[in-house]
C-alpha atoms as a PDB file:
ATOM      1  CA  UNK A   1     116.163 106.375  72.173  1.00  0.00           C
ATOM      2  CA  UNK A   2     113.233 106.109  74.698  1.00  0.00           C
ATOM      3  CA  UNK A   3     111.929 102.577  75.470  1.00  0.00           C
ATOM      4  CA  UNK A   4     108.757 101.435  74.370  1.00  0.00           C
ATOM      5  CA  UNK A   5     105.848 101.232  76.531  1.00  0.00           C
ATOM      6  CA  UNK A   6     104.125  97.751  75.880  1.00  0.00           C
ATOM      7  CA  UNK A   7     100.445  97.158  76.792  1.00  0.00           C
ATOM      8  CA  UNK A   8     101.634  94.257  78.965  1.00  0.00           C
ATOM      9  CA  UNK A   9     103.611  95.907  80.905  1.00  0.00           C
ATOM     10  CA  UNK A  10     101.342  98.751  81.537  1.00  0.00           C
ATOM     11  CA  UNK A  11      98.790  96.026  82.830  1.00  0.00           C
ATOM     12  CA  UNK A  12     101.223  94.195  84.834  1.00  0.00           C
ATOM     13  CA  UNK A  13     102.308  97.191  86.956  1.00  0.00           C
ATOM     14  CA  UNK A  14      98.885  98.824  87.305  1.00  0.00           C
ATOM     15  CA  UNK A  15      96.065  96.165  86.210  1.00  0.00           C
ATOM     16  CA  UNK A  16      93.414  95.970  83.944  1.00  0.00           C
ATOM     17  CA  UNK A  17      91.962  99.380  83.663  1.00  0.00           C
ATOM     18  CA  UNK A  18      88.824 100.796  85.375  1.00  0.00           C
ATOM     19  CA  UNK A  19      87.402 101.737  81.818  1.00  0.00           C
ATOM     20  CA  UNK A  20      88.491 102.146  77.910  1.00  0.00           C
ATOM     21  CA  UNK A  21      87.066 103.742  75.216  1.00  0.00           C
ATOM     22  CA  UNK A  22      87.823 102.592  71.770  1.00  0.00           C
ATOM     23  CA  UNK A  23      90.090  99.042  71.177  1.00  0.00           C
ATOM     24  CA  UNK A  24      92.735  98.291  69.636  1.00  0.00           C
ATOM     25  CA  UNK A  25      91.253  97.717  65.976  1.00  0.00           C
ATOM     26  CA  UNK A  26      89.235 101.021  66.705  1.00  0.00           C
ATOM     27  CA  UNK A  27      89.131 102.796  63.332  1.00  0.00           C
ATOM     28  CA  UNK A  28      88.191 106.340  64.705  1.00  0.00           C
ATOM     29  CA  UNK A  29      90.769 108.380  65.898  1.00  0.00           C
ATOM     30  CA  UNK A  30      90.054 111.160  68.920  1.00  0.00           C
ATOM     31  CA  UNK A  31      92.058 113.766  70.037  1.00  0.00           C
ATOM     32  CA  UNK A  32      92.546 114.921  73.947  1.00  0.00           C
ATOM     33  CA  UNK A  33      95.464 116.886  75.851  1.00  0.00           C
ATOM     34  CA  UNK A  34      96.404 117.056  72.136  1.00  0.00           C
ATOM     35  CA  UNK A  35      97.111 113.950  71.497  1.00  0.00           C
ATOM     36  CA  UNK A  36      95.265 111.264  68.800  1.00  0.00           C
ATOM     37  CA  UNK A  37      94.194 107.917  70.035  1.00  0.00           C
ATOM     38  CA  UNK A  38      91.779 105.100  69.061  1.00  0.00           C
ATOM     39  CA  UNK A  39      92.050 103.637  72.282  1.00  0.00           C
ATOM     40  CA  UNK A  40      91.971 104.970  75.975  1.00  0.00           C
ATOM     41  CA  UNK A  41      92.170 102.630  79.373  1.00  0.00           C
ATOM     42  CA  UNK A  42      91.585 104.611  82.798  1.00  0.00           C
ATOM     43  CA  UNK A  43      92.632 103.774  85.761  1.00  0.00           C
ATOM     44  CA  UNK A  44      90.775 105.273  88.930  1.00  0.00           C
ATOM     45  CA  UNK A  45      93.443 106.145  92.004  1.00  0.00           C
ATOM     46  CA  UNK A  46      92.338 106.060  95.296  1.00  0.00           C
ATOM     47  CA  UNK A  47      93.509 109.695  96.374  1.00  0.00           C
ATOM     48  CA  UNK A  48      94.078 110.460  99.980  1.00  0.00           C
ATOM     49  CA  UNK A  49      94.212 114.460  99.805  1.00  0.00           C
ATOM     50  CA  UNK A  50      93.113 116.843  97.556  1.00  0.00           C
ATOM     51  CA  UNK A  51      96.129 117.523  95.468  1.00  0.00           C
ATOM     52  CA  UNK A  52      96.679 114.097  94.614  1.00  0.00           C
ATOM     53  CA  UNK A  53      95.247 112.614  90.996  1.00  0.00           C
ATOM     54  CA  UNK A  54      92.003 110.347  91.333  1.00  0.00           C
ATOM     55  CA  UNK A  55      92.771 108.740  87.537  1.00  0.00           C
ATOM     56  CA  UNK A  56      95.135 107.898  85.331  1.00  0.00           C
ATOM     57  CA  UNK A  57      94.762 107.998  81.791  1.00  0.00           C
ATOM     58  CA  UNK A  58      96.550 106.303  79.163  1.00  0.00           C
ATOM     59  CA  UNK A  59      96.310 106.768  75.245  1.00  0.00           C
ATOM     60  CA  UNK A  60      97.091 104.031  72.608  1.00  0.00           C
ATOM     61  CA  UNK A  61      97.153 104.294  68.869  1.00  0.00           C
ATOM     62  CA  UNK A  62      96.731 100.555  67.549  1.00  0.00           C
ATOM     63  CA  UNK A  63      99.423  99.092  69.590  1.00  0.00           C
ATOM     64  CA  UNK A  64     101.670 101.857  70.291  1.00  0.00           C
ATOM     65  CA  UNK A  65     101.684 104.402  73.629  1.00  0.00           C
ATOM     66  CA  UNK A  66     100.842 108.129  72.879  1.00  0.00           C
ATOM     67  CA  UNK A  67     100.529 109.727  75.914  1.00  0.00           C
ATOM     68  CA  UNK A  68      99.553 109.226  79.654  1.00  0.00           C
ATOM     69  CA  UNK A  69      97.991 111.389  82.111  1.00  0.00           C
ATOM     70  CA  UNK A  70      97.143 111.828  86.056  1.00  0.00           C
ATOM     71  CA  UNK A  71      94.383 114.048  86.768  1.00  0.00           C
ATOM     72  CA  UNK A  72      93.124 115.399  89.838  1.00  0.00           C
ATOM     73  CA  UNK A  73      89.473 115.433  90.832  1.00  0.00           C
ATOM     74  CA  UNK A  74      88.955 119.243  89.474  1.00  0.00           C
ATOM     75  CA  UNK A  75      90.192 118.047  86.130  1.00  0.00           C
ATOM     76  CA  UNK A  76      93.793 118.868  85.672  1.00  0.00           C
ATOM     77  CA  UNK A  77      95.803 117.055  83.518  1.00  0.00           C
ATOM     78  CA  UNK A  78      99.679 116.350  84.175  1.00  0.00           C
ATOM     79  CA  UNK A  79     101.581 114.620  82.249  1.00  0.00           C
ATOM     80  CA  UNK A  80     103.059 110.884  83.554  1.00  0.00           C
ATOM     81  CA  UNK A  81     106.623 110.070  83.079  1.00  0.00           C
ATOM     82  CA  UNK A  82     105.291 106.291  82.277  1.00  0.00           C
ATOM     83  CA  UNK A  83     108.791 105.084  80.551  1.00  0.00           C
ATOM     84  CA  UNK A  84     109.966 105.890  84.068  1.00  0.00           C
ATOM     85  CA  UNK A  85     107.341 104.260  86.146  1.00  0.00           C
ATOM     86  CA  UNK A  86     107.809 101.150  84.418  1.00  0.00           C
ATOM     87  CA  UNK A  87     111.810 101.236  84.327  1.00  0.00           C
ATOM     88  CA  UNK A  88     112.481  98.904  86.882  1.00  0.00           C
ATOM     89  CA  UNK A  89     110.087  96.168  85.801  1.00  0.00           C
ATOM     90  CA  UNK A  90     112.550  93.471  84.909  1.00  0.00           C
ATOM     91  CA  UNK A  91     110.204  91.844  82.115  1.00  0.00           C
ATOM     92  CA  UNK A  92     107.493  93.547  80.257  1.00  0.00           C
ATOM     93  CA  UNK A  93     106.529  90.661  78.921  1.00  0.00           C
ATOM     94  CA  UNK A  94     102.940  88.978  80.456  1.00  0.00           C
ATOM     95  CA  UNK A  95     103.263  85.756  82.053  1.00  0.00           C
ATOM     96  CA  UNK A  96     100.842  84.010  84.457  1.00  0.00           C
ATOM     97  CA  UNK A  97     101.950  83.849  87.445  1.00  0.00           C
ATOM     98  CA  UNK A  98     102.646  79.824  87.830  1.00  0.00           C
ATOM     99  CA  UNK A  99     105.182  80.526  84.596  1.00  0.00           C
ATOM    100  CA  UNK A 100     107.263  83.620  86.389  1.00  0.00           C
ATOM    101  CA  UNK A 101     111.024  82.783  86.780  1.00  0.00           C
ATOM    102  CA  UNK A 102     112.223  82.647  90.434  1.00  0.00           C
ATOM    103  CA  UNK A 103     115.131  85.019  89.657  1.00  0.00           C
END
């Protein structure tokens, strides 16, 4: 069974995104790189060649991840192994920082 991906722990390893479209209680449902969503957060990268993806995009549907995306500055999509990215994190739950546990 494949983790979850939790909101929290998408904003504690990248931030708070560049942009959304659509919230959490969004009642319309879109569709992109075939996948439905109510709710999408960007995140712009700051490439260094080319080849390498200037955003990140990540789809929600109410609470739960659907999909997430790098895409280069001509436009192509690639799927992101996110589930990996955020493997290592040792607690994806948020806590401010004066309440994080020194081990």
């Amino acid at each position: 069974m494949t983790p979850a991906v939790a909101r929290n722990a998408v904003v504690q390893a990248w931030g708070t995104p560049t942009a959304t479209v659509g919230s959490v209680n969004e009642p319309r449902e879109q569709e992109e790189h075939g996948h439905r969503f109510n709710e999408k957060w960007t995140y712009r990268l700051a490439a260094t060649a080319p080849d390498q993806p200037v955003a990140r995009v990540i789809y929600w549907l109410r609470y739960d991840f659907v999909a997430a995306y790098l895409i280069t500055g001509d436009g192509v999509a690639t799927p992101e192994d996110v589930t990996g990215a955020l493997r290592h994190r040792r607690d994806r739950r948020f806590r401010p920082a004066g309440m994080r546990s020194a081990h």
